[in-house]
PDB file of N, CA and C in Angstrom:
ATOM      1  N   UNK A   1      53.876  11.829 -20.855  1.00  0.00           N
ATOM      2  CA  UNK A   1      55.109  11.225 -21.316  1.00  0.00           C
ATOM      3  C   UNK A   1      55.113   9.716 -21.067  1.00  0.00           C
ATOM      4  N   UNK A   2      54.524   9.314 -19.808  1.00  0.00           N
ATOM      5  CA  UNK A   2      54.374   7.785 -19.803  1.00  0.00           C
ATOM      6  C   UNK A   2      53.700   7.210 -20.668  1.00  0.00           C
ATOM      7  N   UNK A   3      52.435   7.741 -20.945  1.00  0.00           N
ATOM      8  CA  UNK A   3      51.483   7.377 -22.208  1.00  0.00           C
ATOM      9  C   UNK A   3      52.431   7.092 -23.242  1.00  0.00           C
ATOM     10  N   UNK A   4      53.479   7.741 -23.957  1.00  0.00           N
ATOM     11  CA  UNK A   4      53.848   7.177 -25.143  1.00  0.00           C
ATOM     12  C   UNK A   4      55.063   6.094 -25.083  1.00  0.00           C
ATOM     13  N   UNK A   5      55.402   6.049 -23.783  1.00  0.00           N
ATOM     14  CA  UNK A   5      56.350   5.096 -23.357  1.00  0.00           C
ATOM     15  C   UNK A   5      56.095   3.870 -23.446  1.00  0.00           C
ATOM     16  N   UNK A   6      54.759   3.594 -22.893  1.00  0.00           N
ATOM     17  CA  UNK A   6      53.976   2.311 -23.088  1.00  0.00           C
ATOM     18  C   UNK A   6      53.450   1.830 -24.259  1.00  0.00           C
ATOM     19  N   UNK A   7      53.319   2.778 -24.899  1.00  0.00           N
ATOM     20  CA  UNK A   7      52.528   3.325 -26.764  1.00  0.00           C
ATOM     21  C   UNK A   7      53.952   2.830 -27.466  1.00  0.00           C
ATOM     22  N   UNK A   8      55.011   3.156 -26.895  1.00  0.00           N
ATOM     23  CA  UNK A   8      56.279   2.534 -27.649  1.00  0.00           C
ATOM     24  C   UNK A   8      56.855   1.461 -27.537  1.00  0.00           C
ATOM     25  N   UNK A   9      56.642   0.856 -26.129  1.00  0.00           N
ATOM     26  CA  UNK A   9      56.911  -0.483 -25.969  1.00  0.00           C
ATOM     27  C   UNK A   9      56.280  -1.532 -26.873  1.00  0.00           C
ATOM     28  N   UNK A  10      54.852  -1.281 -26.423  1.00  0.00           N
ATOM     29  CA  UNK A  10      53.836  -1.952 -27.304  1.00  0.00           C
ATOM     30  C   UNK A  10      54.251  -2.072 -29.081  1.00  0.00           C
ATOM     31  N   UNK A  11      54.601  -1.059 -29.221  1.00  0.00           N
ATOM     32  CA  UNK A  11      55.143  -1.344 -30.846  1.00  0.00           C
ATOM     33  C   UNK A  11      56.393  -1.839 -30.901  1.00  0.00           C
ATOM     34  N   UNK A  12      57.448  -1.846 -29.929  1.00  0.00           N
ATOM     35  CA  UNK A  12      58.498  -2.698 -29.892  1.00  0.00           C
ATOM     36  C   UNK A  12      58.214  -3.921 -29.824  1.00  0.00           C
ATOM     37  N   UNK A  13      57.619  -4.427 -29.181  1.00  0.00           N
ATOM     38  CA  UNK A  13      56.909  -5.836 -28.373  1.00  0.00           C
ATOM     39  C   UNK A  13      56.567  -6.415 -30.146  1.00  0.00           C
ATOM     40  N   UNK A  14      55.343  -5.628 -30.623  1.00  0.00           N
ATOM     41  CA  UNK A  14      55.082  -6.147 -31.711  1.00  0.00           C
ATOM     42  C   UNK A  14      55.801  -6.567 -33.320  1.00  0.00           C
ATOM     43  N   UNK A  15      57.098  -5.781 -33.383  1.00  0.00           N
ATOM     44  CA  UNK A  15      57.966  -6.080 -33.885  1.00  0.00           C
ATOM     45  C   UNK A  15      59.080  -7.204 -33.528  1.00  0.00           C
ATOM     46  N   UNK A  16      59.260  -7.131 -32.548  1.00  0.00           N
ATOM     47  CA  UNK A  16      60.564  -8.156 -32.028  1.00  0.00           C
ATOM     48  C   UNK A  16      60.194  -9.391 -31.219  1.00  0.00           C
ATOM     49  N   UNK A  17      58.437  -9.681 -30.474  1.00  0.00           N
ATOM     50  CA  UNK A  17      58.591 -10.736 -29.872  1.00  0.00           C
ATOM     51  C   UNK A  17      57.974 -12.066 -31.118  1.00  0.00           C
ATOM     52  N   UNK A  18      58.457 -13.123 -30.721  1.00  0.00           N
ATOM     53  CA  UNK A  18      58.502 -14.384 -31.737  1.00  0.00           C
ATOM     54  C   UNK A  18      57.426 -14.911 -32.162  1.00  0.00           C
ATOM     55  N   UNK A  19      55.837 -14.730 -31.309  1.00  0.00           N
ATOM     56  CA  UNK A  19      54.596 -15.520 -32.185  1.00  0.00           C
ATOM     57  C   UNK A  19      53.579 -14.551 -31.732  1.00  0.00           C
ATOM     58  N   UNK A  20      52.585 -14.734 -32.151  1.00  0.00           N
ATOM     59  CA  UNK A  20      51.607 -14.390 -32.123  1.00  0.00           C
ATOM     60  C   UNK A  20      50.741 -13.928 -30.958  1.00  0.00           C
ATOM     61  N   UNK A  21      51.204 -14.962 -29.987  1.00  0.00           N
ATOM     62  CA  UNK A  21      50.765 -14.894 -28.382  1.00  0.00           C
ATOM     63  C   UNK A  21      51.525 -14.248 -27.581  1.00  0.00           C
ATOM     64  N   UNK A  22      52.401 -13.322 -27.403  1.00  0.00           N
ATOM     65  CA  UNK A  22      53.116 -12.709 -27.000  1.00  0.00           C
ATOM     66  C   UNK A  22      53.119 -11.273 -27.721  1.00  0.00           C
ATOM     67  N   UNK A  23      53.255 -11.567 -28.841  1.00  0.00           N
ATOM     68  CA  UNK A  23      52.526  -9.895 -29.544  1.00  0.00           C
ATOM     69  C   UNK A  23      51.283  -9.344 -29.011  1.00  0.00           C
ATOM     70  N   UNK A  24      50.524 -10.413 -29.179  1.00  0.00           N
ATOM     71  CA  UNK A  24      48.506  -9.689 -28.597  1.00  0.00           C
ATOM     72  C   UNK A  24      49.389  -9.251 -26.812  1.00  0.00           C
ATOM     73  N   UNK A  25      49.874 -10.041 -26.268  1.00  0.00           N
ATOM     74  CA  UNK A  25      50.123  -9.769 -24.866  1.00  0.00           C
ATOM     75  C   UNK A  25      50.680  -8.783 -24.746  1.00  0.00           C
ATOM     76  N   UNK A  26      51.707  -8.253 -25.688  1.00  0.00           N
ATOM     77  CA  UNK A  26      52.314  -6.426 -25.833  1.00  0.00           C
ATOM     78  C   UNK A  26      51.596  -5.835 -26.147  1.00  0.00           C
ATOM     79  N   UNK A  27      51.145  -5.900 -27.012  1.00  0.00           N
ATOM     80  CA  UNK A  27      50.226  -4.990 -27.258  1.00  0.00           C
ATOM     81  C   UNK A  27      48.794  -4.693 -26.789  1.00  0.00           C
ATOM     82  N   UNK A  28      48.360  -5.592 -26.022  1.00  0.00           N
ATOM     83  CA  UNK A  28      46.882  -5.510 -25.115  1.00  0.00           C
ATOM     84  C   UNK A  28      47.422  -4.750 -23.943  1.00  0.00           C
ATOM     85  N   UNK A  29      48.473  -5.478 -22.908  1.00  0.00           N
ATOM     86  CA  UNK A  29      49.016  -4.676 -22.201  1.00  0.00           C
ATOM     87  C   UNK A  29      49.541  -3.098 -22.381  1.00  0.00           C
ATOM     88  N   UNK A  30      50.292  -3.006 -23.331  1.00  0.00           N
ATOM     89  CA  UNK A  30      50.372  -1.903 -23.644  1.00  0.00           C
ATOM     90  C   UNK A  30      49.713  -0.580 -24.247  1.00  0.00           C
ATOM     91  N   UNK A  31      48.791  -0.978 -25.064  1.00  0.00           N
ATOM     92  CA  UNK A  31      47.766   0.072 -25.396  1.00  0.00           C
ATOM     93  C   UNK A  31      46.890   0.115 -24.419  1.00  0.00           C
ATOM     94  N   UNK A  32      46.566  -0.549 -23.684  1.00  0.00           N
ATOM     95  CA  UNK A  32      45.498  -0.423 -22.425  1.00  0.00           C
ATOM     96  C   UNK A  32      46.411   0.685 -21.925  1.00  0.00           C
ATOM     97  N   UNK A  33      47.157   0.311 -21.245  1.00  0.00           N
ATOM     98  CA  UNK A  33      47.866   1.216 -19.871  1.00  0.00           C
ATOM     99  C   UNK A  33      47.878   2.655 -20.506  1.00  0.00           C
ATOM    100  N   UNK A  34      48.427   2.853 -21.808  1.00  0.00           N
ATOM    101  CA  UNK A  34      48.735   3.842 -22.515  1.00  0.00           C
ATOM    102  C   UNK A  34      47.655   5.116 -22.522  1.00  0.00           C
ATOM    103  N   UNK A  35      46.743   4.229 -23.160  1.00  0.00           N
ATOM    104  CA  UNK A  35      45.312   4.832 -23.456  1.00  0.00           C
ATOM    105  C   UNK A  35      44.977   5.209 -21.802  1.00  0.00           C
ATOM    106  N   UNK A  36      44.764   4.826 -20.896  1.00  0.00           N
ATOM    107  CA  UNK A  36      44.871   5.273 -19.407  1.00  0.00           C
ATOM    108  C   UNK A  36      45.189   6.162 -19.262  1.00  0.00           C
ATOM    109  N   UNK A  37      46.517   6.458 -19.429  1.00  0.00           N
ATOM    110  CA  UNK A  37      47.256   7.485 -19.132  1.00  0.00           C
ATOM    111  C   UNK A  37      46.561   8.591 -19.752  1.00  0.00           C
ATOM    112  N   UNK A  38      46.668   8.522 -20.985  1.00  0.00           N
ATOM    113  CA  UNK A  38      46.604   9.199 -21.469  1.00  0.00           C
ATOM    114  C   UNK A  38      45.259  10.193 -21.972  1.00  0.00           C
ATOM    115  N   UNK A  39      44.766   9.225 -21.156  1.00  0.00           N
ATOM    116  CA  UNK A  39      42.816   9.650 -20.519  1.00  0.00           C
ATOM    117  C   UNK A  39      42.972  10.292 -19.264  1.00  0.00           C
ATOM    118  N   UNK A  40      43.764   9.865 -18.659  1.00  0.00           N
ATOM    119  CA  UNK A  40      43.966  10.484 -16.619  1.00  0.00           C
ATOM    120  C   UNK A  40      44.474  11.907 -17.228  1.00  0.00           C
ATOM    121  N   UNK A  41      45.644  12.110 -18.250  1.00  0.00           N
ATOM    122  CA  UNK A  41      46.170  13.485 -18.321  1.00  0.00           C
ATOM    123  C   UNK A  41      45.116  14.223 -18.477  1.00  0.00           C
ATOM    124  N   UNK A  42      44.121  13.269 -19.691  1.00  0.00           N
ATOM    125  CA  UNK A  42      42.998  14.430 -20.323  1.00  0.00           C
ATOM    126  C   UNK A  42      42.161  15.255 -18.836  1.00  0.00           C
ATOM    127  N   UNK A  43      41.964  13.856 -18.128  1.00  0.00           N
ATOM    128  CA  UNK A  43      40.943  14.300 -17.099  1.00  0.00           C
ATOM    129  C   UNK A  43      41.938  15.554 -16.144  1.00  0.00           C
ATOM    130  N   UNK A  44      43.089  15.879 -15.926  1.00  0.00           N
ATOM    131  CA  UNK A  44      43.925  16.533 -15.330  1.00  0.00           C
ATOM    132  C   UNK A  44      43.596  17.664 -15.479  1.00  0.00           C
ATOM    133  N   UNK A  45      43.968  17.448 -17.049  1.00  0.00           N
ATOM    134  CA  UNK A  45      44.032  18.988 -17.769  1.00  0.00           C
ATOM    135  C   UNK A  45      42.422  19.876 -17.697  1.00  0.00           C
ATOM    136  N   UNK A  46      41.306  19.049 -18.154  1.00  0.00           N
ATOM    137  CA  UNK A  46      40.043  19.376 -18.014  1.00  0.00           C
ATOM    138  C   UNK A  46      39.825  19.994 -17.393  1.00  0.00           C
ATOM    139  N   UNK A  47      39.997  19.639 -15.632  1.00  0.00           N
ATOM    140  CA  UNK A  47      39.499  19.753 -14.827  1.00  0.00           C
ATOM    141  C   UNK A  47      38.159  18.702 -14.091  1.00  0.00           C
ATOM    142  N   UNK A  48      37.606  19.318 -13.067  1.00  0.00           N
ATOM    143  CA  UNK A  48      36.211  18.183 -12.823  1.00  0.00           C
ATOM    144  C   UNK A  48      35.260  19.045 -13.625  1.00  0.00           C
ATOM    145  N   UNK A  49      34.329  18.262 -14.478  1.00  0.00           N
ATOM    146  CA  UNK A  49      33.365  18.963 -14.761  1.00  0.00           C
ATOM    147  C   UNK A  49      33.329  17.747 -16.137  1.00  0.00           C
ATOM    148  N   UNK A  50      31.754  18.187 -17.156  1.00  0.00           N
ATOM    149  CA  UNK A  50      30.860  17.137 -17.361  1.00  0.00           C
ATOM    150  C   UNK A  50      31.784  16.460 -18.347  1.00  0.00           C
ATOM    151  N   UNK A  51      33.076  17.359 -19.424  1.00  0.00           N
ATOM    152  CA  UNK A  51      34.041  16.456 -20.056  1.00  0.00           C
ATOM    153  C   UNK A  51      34.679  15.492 -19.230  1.00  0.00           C
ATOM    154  N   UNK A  52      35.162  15.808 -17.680  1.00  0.00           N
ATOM    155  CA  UNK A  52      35.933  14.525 -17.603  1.00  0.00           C
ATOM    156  C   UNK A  52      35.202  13.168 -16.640  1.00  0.00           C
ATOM    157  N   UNK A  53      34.021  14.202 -16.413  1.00  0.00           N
ATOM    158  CA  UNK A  53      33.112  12.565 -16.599  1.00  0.00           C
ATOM    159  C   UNK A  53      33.170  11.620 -17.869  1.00  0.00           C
ATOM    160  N   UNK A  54      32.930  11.919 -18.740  1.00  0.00           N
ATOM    161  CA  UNK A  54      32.776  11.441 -20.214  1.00  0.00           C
ATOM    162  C   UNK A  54      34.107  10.648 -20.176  1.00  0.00           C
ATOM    163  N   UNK A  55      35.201  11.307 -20.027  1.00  0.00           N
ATOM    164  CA  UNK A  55      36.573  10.722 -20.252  1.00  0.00           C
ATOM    165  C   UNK A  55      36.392   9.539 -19.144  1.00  0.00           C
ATOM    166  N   UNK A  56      36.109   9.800 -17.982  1.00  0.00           N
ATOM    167  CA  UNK A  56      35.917   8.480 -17.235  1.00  0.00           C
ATOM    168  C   UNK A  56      35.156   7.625 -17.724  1.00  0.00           C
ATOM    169  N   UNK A  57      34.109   7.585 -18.257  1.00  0.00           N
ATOM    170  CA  UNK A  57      33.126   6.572 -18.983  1.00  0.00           C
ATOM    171  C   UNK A  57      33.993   5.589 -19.923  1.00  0.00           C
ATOM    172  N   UNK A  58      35.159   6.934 -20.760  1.00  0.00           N
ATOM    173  CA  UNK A  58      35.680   5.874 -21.525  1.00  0.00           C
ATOM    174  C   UNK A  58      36.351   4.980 -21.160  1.00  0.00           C
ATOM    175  N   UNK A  59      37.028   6.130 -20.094  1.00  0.00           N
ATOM    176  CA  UNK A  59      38.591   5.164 -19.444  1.00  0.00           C
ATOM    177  C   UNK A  59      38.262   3.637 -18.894  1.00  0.00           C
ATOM    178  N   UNK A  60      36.327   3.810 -18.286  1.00  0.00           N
ATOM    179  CA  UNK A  60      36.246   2.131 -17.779  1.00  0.00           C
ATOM    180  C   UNK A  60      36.047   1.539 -19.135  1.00  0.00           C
ATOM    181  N   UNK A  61      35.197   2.197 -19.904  1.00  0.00           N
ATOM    182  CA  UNK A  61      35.144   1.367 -21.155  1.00  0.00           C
ATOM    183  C   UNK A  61      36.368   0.357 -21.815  1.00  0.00           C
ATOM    184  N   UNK A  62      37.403   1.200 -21.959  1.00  0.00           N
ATOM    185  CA  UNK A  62      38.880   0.723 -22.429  1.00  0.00           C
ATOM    186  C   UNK A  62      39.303  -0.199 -21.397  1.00  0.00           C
ATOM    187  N   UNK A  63      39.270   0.034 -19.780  1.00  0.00           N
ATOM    188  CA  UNK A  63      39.863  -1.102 -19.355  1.00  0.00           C
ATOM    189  C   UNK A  63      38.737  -2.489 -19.196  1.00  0.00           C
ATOM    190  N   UNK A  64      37.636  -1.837 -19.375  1.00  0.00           N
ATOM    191  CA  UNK A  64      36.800  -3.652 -19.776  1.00  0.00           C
ATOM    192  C   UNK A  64      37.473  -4.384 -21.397  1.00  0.00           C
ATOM    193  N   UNK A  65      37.057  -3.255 -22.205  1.00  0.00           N
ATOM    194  CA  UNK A  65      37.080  -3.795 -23.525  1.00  0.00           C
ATOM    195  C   UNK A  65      38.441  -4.474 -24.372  1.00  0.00           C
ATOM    196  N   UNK A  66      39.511  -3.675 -23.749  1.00  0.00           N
ATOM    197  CA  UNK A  66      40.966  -3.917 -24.627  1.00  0.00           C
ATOM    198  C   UNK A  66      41.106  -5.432 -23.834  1.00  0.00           C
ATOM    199  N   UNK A  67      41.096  -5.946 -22.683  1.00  0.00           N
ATOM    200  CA  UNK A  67      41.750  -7.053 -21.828  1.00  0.00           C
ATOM    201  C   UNK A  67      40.631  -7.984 -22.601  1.00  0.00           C
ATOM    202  N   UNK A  68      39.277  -7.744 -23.040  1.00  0.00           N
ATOM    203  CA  UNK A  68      38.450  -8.786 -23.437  1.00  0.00           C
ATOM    204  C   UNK A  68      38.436  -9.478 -24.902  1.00  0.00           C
ATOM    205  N   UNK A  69      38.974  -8.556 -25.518  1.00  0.00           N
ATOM    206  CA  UNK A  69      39.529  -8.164 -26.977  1.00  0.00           C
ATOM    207  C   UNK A  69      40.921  -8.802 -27.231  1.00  0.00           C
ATOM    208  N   UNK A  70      41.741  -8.944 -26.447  1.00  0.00           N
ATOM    209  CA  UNK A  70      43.141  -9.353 -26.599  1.00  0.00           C
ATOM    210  C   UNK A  70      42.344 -11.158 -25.650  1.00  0.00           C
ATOM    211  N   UNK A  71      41.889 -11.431 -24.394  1.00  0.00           N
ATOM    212  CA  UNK A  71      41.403 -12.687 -24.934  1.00  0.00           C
ATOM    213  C   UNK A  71      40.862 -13.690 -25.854  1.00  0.00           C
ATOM    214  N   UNK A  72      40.349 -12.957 -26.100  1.00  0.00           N
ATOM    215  CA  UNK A  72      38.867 -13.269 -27.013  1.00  0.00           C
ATOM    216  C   UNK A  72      40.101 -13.571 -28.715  1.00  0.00           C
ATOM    217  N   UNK A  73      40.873 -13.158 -29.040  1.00  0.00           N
ATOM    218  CA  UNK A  73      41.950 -13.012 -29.815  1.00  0.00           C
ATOM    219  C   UNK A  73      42.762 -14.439 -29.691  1.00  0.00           C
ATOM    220  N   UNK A  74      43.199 -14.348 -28.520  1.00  0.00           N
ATOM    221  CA  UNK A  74      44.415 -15.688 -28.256  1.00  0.00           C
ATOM    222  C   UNK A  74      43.235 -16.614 -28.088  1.00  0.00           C
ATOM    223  N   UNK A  75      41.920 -16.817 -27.978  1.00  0.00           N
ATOM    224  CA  UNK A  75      41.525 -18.144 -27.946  1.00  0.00           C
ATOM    225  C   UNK A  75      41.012 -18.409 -29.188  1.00  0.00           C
ATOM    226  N   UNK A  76      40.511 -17.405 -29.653  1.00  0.00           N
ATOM    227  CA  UNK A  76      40.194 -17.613 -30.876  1.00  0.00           C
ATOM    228  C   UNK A  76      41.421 -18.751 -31.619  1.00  0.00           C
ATOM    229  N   UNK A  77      42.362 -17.963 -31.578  1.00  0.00           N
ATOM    230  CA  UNK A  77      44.056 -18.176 -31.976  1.00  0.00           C
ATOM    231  C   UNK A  77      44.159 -20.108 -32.025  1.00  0.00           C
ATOM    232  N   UNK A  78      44.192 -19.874 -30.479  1.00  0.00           N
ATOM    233  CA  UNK A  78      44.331 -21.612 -29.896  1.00  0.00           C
ATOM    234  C   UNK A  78      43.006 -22.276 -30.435  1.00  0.00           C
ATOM    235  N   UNK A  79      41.870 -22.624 -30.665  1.00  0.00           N
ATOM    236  CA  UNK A  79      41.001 -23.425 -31.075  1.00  0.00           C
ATOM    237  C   UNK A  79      41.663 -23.242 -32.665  1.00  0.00           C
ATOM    238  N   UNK A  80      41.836 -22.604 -33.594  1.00  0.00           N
ATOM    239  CA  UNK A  80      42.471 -22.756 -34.949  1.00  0.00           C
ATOM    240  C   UNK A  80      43.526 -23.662 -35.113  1.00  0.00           C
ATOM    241  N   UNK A  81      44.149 -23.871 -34.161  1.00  0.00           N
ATOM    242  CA  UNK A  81      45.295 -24.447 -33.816  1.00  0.00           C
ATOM    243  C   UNK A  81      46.830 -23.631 -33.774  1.00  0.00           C
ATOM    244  N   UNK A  82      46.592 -22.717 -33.854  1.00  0.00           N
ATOM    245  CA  UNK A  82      47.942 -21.588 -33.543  1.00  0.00           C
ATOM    246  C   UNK A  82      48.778 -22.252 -32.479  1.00  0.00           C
ATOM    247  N   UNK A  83      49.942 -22.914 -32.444  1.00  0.00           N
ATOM    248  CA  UNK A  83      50.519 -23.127 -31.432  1.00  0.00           C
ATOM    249  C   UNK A  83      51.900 -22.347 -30.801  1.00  0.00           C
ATOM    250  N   UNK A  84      51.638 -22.245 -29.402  1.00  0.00           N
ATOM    251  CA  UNK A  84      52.562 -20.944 -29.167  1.00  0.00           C
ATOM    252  C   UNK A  84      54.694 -21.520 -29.775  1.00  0.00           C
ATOM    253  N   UNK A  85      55.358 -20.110 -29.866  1.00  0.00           N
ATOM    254  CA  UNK A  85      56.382 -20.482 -30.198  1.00  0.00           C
ATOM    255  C   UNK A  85      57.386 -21.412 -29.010  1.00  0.00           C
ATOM    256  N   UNK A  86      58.231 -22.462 -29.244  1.00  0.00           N
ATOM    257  CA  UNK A  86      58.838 -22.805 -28.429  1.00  0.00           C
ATOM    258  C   UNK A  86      60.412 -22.786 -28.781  1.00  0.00           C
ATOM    259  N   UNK A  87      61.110 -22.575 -27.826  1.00  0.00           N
ATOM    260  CA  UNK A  87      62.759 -21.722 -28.017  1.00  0.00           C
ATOM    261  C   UNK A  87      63.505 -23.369 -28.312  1.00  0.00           C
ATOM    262  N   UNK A  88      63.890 -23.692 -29.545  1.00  0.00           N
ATOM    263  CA  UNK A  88      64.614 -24.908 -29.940  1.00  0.00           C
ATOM    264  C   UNK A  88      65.909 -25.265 -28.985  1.00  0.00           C
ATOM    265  N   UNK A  89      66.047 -26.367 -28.418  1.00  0.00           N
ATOM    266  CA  UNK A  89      67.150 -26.798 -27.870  1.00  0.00           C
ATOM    267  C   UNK A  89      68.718 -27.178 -28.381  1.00  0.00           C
ATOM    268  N   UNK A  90      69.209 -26.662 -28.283  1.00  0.00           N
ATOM    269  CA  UNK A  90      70.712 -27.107 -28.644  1.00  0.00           C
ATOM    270  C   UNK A  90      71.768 -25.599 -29.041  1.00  0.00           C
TER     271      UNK A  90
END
């Protein structure tokens, strides 16, 4: 149930926050954690044995790859010249 909580934020985040750099940040954050979860249940349910090794392989996989993927994104972003949103005064 937490898994889709975070799975839902993340798509809230991506609808309602204002640029570009703050979306990748909902949504990197959020599908990471999600996908976690939702790998730990798998490994729960499994049991120990050679599937939830495998599921662990992925689970490090996902937390190297999604955080490197959502960098690798916003810099890309910033050398293009993407500049982040700023909240107008008055």
């Amino acid at each position: 149930m937490g898994a889709y909580f975070f799975l839902f934020v993340g798509a809230v985040g991506l609808l309602r926050l204002p640029d570009f750099y703050t979306r990748v940040h909902a949504a990197g954050k959020c599908d990471t954690l999600g996908m976690l979860l939702s790998l730990i249940g798998l490994m729960i349910y499994q049991g120990f044995n050679l599937v939830s090794l495998k599921i662990l392989i992925i689970w490090a996989f996902i937390l190297l790859a999604n955080p490197t993927a959502t960098h690798a994104l916003s810099r890309a972003a910033w050398k293009v010249g993407l500049k982040p949103w700023m909240k107008e005064e008055g």
